[in-house]
C-alpha atoms as a PDB file:
ATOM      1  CA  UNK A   1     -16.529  62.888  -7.078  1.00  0.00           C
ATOM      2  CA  UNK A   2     -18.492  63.600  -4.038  1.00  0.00           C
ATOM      3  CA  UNK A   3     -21.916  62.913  -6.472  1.00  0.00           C
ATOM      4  CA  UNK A   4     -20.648  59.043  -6.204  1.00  0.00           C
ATOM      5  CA  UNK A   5     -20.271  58.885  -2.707  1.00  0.00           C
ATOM      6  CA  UNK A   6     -24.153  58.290  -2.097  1.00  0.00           C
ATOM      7  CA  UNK A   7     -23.060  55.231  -4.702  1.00  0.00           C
ATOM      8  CA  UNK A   8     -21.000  53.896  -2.148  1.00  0.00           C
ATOM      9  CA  UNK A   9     -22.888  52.049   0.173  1.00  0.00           C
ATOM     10  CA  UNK A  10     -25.235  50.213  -2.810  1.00  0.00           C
ATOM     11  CA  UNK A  11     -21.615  49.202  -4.233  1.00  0.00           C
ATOM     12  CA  UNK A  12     -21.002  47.507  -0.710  1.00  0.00           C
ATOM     13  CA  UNK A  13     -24.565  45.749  -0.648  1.00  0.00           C
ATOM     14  CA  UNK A  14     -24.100  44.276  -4.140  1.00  0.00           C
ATOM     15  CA  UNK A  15     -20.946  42.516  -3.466  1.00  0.00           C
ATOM     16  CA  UNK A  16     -22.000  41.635  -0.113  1.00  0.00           C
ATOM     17  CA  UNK A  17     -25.656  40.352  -1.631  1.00  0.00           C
ATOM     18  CA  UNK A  18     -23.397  38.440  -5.183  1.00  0.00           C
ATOM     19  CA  UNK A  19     -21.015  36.927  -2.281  1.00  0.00           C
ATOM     20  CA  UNK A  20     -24.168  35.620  -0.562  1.00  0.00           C
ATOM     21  CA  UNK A  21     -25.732  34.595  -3.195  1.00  0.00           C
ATOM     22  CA  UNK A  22     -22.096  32.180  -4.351  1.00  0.00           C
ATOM     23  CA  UNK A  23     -21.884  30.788  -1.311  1.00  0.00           C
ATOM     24  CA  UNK A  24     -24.899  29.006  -1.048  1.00  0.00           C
ATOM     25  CA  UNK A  25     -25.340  28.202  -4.679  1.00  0.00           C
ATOM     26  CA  UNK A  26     -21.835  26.206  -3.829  1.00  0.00           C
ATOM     27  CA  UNK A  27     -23.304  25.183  -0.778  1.00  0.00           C
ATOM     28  CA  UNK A  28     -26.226  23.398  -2.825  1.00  0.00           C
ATOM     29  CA  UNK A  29     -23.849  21.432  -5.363  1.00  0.00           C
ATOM     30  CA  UNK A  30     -21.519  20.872  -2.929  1.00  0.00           C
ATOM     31  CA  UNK A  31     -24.755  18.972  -1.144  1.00  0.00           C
ATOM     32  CA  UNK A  32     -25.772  17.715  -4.322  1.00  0.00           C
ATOM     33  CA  UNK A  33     -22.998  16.039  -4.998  1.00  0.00           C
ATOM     34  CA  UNK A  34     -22.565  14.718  -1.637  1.00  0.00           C
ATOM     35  CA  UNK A  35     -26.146  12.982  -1.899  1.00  0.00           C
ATOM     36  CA  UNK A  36     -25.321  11.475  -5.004  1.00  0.00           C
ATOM     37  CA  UNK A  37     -22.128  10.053  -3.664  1.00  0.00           C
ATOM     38  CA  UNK A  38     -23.545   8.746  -0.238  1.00  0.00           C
ATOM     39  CA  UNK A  39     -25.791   7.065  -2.573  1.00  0.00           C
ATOM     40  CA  UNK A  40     -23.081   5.726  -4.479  1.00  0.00           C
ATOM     41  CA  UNK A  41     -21.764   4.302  -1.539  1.00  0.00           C
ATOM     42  CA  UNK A  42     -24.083   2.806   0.126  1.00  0.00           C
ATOM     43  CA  UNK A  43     -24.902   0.753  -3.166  1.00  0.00           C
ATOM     44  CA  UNK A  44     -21.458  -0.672  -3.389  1.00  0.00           C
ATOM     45  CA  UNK A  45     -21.264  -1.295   0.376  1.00  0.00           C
ATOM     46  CA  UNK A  46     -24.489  -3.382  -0.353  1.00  0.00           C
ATOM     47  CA  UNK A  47     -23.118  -5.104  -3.629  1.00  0.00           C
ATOM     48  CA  UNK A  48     -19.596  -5.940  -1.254  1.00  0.00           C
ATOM     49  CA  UNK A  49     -22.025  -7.241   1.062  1.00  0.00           C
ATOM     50  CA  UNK A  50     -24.421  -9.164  -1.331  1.00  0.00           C
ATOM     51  CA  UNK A  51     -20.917 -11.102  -2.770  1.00  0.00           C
ATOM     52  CA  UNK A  52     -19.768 -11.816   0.200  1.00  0.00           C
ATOM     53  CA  UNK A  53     -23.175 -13.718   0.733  1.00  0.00           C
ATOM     54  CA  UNK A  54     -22.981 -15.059  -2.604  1.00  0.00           C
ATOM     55  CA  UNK A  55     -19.176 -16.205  -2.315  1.00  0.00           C
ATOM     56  CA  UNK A  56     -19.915 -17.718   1.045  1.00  0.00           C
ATOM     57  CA  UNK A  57     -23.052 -19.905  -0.861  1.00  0.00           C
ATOM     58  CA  UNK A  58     -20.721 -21.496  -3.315  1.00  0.00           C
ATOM     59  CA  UNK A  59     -18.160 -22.501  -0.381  1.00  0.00           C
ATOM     60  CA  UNK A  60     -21.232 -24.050   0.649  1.00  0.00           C
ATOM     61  CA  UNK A  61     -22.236 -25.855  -2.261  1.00  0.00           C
ATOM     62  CA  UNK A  62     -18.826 -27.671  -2.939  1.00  0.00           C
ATOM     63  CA  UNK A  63     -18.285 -28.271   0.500  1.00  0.00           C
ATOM     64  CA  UNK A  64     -21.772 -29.978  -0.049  1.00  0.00           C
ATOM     65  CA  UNK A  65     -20.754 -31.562  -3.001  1.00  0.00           C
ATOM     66  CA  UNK A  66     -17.334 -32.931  -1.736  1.00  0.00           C
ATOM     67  CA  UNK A  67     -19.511 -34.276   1.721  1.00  0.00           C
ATOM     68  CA  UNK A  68     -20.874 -36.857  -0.728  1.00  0.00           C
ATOM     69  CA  UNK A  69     -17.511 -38.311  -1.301  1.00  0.00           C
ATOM     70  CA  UNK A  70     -16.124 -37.633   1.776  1.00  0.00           C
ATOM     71  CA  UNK A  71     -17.068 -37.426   5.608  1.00  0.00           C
ATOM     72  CA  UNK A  72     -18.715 -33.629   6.499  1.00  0.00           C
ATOM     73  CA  UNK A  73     -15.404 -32.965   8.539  1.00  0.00           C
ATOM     74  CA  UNK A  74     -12.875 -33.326   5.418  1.00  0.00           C
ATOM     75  CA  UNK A  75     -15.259 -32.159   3.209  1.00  0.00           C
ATOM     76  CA  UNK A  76     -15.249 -28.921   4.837  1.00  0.00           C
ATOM     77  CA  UNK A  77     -11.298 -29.022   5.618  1.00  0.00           C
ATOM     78  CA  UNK A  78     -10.525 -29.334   1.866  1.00  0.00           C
ATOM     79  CA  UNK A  79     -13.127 -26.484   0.794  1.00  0.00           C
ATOM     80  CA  UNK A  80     -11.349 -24.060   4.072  1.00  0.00           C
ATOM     81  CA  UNK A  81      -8.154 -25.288   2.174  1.00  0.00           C
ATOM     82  CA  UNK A  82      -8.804 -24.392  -1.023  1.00  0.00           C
ATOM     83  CA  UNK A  83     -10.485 -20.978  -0.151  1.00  0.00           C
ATOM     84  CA  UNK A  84      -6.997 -20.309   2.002  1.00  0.00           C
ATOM     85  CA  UNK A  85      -4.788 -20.536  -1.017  1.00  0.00           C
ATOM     86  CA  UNK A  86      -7.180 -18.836  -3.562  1.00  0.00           C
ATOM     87  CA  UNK A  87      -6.664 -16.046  -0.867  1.00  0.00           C
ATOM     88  CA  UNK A  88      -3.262 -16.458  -0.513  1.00  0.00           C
ATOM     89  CA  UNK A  89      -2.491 -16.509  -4.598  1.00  0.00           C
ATOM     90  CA  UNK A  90      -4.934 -13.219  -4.452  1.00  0.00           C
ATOM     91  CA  UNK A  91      -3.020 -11.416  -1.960  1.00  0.00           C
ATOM     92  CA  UNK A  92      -0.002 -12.239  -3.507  1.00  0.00           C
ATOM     93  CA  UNK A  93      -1.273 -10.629  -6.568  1.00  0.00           C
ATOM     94  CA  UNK A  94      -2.173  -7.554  -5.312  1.00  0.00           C
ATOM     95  CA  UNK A  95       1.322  -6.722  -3.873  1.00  0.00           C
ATOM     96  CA  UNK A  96       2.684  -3.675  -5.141  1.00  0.00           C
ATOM     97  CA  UNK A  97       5.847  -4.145  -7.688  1.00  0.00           C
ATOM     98  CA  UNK A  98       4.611  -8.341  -7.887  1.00  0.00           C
ATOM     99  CA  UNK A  99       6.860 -10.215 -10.476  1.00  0.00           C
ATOM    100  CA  UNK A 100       6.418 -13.767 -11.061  1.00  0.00           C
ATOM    101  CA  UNK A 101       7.720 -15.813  -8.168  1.00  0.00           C
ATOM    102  CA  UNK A 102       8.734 -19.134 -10.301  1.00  0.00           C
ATOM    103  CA  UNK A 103      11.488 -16.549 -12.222  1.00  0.00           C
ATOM    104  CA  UNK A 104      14.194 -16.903  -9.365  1.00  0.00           C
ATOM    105  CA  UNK A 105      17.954 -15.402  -9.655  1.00  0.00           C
ATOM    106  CA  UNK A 106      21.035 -17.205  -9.491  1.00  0.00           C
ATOM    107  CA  UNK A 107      22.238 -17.206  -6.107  1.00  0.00           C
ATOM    108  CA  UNK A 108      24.972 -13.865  -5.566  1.00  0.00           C
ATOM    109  CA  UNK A 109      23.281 -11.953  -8.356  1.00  0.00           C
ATOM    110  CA  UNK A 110      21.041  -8.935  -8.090  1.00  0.00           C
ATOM    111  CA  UNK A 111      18.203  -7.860  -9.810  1.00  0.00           C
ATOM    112  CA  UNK A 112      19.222  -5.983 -13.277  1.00  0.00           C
ATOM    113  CA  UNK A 113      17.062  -2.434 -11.700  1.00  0.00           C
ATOM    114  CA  UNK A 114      14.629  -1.582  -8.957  1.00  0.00           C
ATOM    115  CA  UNK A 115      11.086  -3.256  -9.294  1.00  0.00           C
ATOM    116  CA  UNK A 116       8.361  -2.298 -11.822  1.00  0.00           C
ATOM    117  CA  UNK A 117       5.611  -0.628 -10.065  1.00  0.00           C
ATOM    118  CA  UNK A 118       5.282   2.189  -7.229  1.00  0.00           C
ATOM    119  CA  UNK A 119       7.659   1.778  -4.610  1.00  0.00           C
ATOM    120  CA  UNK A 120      10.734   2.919  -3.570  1.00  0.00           C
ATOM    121  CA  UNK A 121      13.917   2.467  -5.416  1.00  0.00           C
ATOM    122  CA  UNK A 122      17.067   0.446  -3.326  1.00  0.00           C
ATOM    123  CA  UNK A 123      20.509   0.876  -4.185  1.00  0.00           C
ATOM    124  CA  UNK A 124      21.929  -1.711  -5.837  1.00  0.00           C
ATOM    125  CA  UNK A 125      23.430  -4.697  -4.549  1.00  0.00           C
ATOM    126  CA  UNK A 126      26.558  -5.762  -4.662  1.00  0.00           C
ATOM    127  CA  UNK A 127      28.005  -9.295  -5.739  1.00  0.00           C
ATOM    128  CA  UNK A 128      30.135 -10.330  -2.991  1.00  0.00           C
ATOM    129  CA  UNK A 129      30.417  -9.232   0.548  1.00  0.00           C
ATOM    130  CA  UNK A 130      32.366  -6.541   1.220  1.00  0.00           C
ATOM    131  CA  UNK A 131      36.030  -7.658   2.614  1.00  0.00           C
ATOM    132  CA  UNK A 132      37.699  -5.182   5.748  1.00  0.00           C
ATOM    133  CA  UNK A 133      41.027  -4.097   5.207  1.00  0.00           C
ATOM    134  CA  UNK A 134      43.577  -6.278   6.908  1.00  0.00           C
ATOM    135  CA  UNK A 135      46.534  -3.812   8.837  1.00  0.00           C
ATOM    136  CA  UNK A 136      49.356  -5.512  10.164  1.00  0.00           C
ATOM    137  CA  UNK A 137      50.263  -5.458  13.612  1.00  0.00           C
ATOM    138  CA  UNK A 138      54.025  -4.604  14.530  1.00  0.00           C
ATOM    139  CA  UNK A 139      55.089  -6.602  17.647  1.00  0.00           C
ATOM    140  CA  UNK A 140      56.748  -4.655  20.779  1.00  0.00           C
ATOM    141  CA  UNK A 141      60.294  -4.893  20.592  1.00  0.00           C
ATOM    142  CA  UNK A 142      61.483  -6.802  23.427  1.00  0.00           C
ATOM    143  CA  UNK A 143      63.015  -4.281  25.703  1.00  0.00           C
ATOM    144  CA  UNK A 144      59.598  -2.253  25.544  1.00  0.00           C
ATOM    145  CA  UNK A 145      57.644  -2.336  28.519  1.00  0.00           C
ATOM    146  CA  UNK A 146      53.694  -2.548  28.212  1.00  0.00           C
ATOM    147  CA  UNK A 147      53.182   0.870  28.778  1.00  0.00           C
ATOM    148  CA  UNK A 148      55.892   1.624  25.730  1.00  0.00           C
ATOM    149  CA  UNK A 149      53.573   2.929  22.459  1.00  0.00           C
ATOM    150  CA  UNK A 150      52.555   0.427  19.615  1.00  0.00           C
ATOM    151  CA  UNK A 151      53.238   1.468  16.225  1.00  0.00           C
ATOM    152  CA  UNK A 152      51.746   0.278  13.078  1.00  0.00           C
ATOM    153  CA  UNK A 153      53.140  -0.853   9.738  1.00  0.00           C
END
């Protein structure tokens, strides 16, 4: 075996030069793909940014529109109004686990099983209050003093 020995070292520089060479092919994807996605993002940050611009023109518009009916002031108090519970009904929907609110329960009755959706489970809940045990109270007999012990029944 000592013929390979000379081998050794050339062994040592290949997987050094292959490891090398893996590490910055990764290196370019991995920047690759990070170009690609910055550019992703900065084009949906600009869309978010163009709608907003775009929503805020249409609260404009009717606010416009209603300021021919109305005076400027309640013109612009009924658009703020109606933007505040199109935001409200939105953020409604997007809670986790939302059910409809108009389905109510019967008052002392729990929900059939935890809420659709991700969340955490809850134990369930019980009908009626829970009632504490009541222990009667023996009275001291009258020639006990009020140091004497109190027994229970």
């Amino acid at each position: 075996m000592a013929h390979l020995d000379h081998l050794e070292h050339l062994d040592k520089d290949l997987v050094d030069e292959l490891a090398q060479v893996a590490r910055e092919t990764v290196r370019d994807e991995l920047r690759e793909q990070g170009r690609k996605r910055r550019r992703a993002a900065l084009l949906y940050g600009a869309s978010g940014a163009v709608a907003l611009y775009a929503g805020a023109a249409v609260a404009a518009a009717a606010g416009l529109a209603l300021a021919l009916v109305l005076p400027g002031w309640a013109a612009a108090l009924v658009t703020a109004v109606v933007l505040g519970a199109v935001a409200a009904a939105l953020r409604k929907a997007a809670r986790p686990g939302h059910r409809h609110a108009h389905h109510r329960l019967p008052e002392g009755s729990a929900p059939a099983g935890p809420p659709a959706g991700p969340g955490l489970p809850y134990p369930p809940v019980p009908g009626q209050p829970p009632v504490p045990p009541i222990t009667p109270v023996v009275p001291l007999a009258p020639d006990a003093g009020p140091d004497a012990p109190r027994r229970r029944a």
